[in-house]
N, C-alpha and C. Protein backbone atom coordinates (compact mmCIF):
# COMPACT_ATOMS: atom_id res chain seq x y z
N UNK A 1 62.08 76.06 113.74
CA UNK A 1 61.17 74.93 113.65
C UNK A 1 60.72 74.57 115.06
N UNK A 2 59.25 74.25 115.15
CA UNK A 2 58.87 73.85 116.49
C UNK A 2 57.71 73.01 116.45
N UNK A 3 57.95 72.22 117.12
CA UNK A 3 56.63 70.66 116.86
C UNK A 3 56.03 70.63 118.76
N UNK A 4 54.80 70.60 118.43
CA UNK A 4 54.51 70.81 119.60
C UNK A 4 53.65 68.58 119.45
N UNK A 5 53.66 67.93 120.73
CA UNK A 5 53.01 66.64 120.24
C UNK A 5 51.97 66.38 121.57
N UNK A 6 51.09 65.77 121.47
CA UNK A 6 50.57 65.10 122.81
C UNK A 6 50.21 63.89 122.72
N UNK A 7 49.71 63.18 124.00
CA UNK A 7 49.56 61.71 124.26
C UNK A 7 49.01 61.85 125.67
N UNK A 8 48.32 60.31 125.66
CA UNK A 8 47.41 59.98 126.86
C UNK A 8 48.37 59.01 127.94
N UNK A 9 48.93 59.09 128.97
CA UNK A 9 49.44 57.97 129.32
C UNK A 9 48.66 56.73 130.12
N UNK A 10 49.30 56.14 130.56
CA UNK A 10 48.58 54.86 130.85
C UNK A 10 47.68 55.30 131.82
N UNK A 11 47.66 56.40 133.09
CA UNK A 11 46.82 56.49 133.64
C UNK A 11 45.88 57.77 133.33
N UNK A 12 45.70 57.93 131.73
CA UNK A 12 44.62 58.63 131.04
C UNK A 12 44.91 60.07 131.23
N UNK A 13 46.30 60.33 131.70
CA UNK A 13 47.02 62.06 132.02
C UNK A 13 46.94 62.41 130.69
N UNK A 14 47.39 63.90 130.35
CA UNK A 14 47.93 64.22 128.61
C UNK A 14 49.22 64.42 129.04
N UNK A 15 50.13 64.09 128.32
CA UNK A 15 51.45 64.61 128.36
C UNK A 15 51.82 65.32 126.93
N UNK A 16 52.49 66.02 127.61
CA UNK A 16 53.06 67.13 126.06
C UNK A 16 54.51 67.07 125.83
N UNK A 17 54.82 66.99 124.46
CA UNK A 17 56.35 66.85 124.16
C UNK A 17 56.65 68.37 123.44
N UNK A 18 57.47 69.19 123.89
CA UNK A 18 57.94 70.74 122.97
C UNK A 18 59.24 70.27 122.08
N UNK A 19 59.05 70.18 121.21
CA UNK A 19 60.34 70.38 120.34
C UNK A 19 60.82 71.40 119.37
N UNK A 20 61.69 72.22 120.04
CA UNK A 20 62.61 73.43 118.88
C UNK A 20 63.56 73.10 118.43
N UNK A 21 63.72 73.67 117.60
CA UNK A 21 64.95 74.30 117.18
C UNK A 21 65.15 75.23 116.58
N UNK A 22 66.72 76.01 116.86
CA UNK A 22 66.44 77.41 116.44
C UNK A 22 68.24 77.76 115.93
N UNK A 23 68.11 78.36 115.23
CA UNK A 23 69.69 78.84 114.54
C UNK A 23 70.09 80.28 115.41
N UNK A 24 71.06 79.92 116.52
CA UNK A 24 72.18 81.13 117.41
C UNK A 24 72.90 81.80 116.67
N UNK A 25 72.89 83.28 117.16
CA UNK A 25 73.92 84.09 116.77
C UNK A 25 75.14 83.33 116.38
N UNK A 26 75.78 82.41 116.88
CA UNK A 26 77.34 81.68 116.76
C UNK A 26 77.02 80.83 115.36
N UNK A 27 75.93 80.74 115.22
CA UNK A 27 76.13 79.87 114.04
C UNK A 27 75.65 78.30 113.61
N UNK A 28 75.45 77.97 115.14
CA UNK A 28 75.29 76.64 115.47
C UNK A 28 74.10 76.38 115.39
N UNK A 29 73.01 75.34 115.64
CA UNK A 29 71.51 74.93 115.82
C UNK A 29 71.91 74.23 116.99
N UNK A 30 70.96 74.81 118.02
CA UNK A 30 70.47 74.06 119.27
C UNK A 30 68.91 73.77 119.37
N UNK A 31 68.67 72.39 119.63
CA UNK A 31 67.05 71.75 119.71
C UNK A 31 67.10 71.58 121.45
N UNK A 32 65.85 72.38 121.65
CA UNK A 32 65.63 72.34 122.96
C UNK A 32 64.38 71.56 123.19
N UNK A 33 63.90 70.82 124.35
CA UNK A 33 62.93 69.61 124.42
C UNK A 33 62.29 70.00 125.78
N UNK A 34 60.96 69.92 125.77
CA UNK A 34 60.30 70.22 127.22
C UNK A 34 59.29 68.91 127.52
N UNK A 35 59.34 68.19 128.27
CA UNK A 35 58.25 67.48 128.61
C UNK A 35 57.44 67.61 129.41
N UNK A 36 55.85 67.68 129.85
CA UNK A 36 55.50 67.63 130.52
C UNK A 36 53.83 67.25 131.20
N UNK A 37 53.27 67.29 131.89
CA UNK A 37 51.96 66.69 131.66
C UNK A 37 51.07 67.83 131.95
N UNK A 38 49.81 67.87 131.25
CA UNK A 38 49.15 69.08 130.83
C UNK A 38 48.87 69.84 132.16
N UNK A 39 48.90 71.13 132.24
CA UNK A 39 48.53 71.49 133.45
C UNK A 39 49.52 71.51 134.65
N UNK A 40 50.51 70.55 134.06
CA UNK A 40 51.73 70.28 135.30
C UNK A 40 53.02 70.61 134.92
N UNK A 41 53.95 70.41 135.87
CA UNK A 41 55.37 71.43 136.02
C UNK A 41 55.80 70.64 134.59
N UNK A 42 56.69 71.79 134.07
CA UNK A 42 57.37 71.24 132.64
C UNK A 42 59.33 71.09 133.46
N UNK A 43 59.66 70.18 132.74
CA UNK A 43 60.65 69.47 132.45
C UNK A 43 61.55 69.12 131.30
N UNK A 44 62.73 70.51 131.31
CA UNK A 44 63.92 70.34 130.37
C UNK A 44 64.52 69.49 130.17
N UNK A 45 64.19 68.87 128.96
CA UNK A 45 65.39 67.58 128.58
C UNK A 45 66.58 68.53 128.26
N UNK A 46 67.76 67.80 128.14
CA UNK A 46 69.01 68.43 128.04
C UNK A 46 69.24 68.33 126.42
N UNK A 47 69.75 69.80 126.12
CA UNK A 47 70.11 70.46 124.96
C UNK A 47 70.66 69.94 124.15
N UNK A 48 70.71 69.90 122.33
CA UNK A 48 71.46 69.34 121.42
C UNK A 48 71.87 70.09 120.59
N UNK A 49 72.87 70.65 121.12
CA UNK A 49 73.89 71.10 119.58
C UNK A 49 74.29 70.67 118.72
N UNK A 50 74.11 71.32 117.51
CA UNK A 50 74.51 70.98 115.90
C UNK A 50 75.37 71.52 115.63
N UNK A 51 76.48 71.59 115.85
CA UNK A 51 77.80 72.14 115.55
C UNK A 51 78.33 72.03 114.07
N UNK A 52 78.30 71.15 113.34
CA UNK A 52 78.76 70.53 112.06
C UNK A 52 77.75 69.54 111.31
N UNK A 53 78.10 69.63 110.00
CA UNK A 53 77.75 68.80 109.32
C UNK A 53 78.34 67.51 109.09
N UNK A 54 77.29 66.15 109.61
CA UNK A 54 78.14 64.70 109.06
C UNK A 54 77.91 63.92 107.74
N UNK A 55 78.53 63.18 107.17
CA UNK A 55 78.22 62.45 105.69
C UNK A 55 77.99 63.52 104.69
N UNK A 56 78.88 64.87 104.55
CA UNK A 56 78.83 65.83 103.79
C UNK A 56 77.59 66.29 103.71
N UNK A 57 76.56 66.43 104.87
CA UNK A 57 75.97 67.45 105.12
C UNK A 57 75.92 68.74 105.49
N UNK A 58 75.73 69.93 104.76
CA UNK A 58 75.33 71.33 105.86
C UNK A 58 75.03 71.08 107.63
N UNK A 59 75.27 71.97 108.01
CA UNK A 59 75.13 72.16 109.56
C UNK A 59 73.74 72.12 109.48
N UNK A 60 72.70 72.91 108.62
CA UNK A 60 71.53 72.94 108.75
C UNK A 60 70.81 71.81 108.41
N UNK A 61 70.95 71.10 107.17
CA UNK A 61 70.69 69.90 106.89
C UNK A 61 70.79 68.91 108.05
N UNK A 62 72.02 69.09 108.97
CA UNK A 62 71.99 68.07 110.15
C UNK A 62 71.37 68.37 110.91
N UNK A 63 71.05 69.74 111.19
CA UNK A 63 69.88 69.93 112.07
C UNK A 63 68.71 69.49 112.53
N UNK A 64 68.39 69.49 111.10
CA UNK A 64 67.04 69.39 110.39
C UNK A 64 66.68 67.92 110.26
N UNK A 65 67.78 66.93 110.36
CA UNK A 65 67.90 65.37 110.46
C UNK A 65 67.52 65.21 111.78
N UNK A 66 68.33 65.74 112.72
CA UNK A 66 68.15 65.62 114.13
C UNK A 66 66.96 65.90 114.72
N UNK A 67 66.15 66.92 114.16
CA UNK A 67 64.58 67.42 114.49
C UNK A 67 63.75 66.61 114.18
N UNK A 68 63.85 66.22 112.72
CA UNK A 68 62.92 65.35 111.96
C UNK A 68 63.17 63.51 113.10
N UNK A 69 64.19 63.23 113.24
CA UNK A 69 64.64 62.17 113.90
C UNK A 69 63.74 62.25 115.32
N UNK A 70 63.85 63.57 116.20
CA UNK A 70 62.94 63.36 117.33
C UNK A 70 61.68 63.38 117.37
N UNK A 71 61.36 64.11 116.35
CA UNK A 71 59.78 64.12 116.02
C UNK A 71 59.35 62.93 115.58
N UNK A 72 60.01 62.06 115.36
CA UNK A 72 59.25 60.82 114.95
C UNK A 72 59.70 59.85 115.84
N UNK A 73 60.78 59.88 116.44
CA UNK A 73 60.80 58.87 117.79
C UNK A 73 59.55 58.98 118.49
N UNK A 74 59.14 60.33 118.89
CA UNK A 74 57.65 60.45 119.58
C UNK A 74 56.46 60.23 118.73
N UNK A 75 56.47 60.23 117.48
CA UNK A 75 55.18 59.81 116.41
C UNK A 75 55.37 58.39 116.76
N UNK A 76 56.66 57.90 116.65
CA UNK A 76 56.14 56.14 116.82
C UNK A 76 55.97 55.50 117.88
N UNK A 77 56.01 56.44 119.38
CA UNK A 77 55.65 56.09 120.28
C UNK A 77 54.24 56.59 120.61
N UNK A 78 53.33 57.07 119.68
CA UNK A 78 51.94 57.47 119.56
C UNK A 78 51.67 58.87 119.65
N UNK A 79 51.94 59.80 119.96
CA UNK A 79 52.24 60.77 120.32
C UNK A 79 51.51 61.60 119.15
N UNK A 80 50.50 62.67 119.25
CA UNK A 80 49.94 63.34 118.05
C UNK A 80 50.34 64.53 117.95
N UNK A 81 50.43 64.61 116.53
CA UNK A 81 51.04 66.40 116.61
C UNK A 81 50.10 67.43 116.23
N UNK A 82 49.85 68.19 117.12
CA UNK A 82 48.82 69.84 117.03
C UNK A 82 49.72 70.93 116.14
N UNK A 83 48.36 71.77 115.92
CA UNK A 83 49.13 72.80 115.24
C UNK A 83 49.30 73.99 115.75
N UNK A 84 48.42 74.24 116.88
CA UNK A 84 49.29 75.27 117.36
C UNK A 84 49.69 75.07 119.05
N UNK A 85 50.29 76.01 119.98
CA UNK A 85 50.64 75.55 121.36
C UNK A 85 49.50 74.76 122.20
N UNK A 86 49.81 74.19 122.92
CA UNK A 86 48.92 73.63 123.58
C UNK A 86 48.05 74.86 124.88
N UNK A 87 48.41 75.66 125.31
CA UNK A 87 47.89 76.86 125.88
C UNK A 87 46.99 77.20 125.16
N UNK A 88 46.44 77.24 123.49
CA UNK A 88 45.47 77.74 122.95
C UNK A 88 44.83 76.88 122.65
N UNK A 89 44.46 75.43 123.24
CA UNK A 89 43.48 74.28 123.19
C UNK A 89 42.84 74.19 124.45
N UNK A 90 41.40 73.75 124.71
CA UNK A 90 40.94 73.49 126.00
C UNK A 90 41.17 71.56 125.98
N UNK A 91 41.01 71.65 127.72
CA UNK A 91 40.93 70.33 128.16
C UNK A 91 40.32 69.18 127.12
N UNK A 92 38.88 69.81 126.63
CA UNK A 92 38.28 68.76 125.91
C UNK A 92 38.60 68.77 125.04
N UNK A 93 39.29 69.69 124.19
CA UNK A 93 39.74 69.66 122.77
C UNK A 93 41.02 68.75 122.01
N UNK A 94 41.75 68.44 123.65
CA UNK A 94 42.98 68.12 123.57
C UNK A 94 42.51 66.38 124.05
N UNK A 95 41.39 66.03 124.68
CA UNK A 95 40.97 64.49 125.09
C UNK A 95 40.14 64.43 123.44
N UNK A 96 39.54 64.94 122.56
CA UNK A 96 38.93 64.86 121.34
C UNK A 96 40.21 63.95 120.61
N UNK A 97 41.24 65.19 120.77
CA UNK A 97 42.19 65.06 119.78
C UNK A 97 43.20 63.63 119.88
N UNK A 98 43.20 63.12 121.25
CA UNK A 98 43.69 62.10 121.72
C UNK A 98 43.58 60.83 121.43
N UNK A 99 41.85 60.74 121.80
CA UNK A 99 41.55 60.20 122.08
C UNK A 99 41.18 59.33 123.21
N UNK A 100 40.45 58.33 123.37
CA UNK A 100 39.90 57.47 124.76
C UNK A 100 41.00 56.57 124.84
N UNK A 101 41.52 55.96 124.38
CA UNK A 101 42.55 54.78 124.72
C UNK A 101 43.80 55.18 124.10
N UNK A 102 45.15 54.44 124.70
CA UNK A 102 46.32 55.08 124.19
C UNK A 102 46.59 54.04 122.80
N UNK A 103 47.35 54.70 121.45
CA UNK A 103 47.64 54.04 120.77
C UNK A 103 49.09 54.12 120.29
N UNK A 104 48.91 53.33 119.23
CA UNK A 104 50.61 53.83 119.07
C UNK A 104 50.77 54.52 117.16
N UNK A 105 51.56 54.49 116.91
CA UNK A 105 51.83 55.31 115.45
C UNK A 105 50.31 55.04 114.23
N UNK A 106 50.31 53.80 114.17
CA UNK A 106 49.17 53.62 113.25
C UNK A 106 47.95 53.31 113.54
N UNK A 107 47.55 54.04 114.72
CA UNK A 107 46.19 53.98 115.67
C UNK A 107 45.80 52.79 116.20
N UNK A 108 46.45 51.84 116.21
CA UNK A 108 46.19 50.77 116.69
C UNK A 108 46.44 51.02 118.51
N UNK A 109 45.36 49.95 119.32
CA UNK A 109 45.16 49.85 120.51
C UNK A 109 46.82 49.92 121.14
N UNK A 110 47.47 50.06 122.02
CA UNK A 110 48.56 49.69 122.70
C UNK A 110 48.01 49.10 123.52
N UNK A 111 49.28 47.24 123.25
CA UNK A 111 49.36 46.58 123.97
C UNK A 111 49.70 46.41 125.61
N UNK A 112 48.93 45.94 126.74
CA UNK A 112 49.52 45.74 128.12
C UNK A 112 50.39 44.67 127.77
N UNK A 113 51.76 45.09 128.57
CA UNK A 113 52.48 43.82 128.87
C UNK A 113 52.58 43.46 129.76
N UNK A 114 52.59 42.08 129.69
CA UNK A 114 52.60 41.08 131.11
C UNK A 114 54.29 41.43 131.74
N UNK A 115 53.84 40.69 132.92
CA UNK A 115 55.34 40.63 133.97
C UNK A 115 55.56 39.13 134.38
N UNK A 116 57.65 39.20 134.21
CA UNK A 116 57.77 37.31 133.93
C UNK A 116 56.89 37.58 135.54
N UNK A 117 56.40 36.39 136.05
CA UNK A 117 56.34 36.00 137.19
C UNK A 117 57.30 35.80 138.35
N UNK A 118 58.85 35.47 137.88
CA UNK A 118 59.71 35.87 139.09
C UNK A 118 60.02 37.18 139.26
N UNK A 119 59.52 38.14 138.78
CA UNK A 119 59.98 39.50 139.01
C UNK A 119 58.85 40.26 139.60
N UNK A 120 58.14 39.48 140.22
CA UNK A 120 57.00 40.14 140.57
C UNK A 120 56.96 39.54 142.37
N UNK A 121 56.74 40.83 143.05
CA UNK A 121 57.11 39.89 144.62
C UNK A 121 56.06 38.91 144.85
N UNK A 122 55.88 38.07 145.99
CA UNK A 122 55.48 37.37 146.37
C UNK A 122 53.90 37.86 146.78
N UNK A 123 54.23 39.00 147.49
CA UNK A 123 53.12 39.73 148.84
C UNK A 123 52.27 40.11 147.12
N UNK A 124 52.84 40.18 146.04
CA UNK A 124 51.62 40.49 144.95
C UNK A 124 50.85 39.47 143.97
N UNK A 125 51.81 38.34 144.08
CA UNK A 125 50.84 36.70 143.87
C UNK A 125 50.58 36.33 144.54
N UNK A 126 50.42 36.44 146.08
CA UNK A 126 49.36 35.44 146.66
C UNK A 126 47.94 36.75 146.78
N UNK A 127 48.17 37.73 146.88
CA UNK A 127 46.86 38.66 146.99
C UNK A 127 45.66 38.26 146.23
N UNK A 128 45.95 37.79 145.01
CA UNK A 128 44.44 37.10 144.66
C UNK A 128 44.14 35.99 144.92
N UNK A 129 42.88 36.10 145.12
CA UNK A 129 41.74 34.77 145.12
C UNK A 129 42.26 33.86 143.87
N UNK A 130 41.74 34.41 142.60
CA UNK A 130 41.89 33.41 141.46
C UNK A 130 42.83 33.80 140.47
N UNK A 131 43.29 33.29 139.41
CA UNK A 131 43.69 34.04 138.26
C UNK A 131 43.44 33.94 136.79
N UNK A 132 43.73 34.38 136.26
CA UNK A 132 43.36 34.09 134.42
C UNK A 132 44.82 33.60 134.15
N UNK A 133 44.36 32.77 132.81
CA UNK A 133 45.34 32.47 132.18
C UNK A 133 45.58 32.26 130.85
N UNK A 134 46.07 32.32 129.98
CA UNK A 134 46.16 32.39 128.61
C UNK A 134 46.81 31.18 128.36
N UNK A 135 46.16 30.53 126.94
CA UNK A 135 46.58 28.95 126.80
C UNK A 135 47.77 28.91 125.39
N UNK A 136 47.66 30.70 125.38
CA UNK A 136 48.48 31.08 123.96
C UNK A 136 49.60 31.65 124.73
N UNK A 137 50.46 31.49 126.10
CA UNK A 137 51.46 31.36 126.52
C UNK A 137 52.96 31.81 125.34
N UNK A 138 52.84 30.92 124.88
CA UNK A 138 53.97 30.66 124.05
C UNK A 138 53.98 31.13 122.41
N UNK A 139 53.22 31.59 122.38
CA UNK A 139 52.67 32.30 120.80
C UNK A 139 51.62 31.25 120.20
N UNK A 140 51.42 30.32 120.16
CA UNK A 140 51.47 29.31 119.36
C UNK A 140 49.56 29.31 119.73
N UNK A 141 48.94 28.85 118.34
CA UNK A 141 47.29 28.36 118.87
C UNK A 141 46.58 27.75 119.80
């Protein structure tokens, strides 16, 4: 099994998520994970062996939990899934497929979040002239 996913990040890059998994001579399932941003160096997440089955599952059945489980951690962090490698898509095919703005699982816009104000240094609130402000602070109308 292999899920290949992509996404736009905040500064409009593509990033690509590889997800395998594959059944070893020994018996076991190992899911291997590559991240990386299109065009740029890829990056091994560290390996997950399936050694056993838990809650009277097959080894494969847990596998197959564990795959299905990462593939959708990255679906609900927006992330779209292609059908075939990303090497056989061009640049524009893969900003089509994206899209212009980042979203999250059910295409909706992703939200900017604000920063409390004490965690933000000094030398970066006095730099502006003016500021905005929201009168919906607190949730409320």
């Amino acid at each position: 099994m292999n899920k290949t996913l992509i996404t736009k990040d905040a500064k409009g890059k593509i990033r690509v998520a590889e997800i395998n998994c594959e059944l070893l001579d020994s018996g076991i399932y190992l899911i291997t994970r590559v991240t990386y941003q299109y065009g740029g160096k890829k990056t091994n997440q560290p390996s997950i062996e399936i050694t056993e089955g838990k809650a009277k599952r097959t080894i494969k059945e847990q596998a197959e939990l564990k795959f299905n489980s990462l593939v959708k951690e990255k679906l609900d962090k927006g992330y779209k899934e292609i059908e075939n490698p990303v090497d056989t898509y061009t640049h524009e095919e893969l900003e089509n497929i994206v899209g212009q703005i980042v979203t999250d699982a059910n295409g909706f816009a992703k939200h900017m979040l604000a920063k409390q104000a004490d965690k933000v240094s000094d030398k970066t609130i006095n730099k502006l002239d003016f500021w905005y402000a929201s009168r919906k602070i607190d949730g409320r109308p």
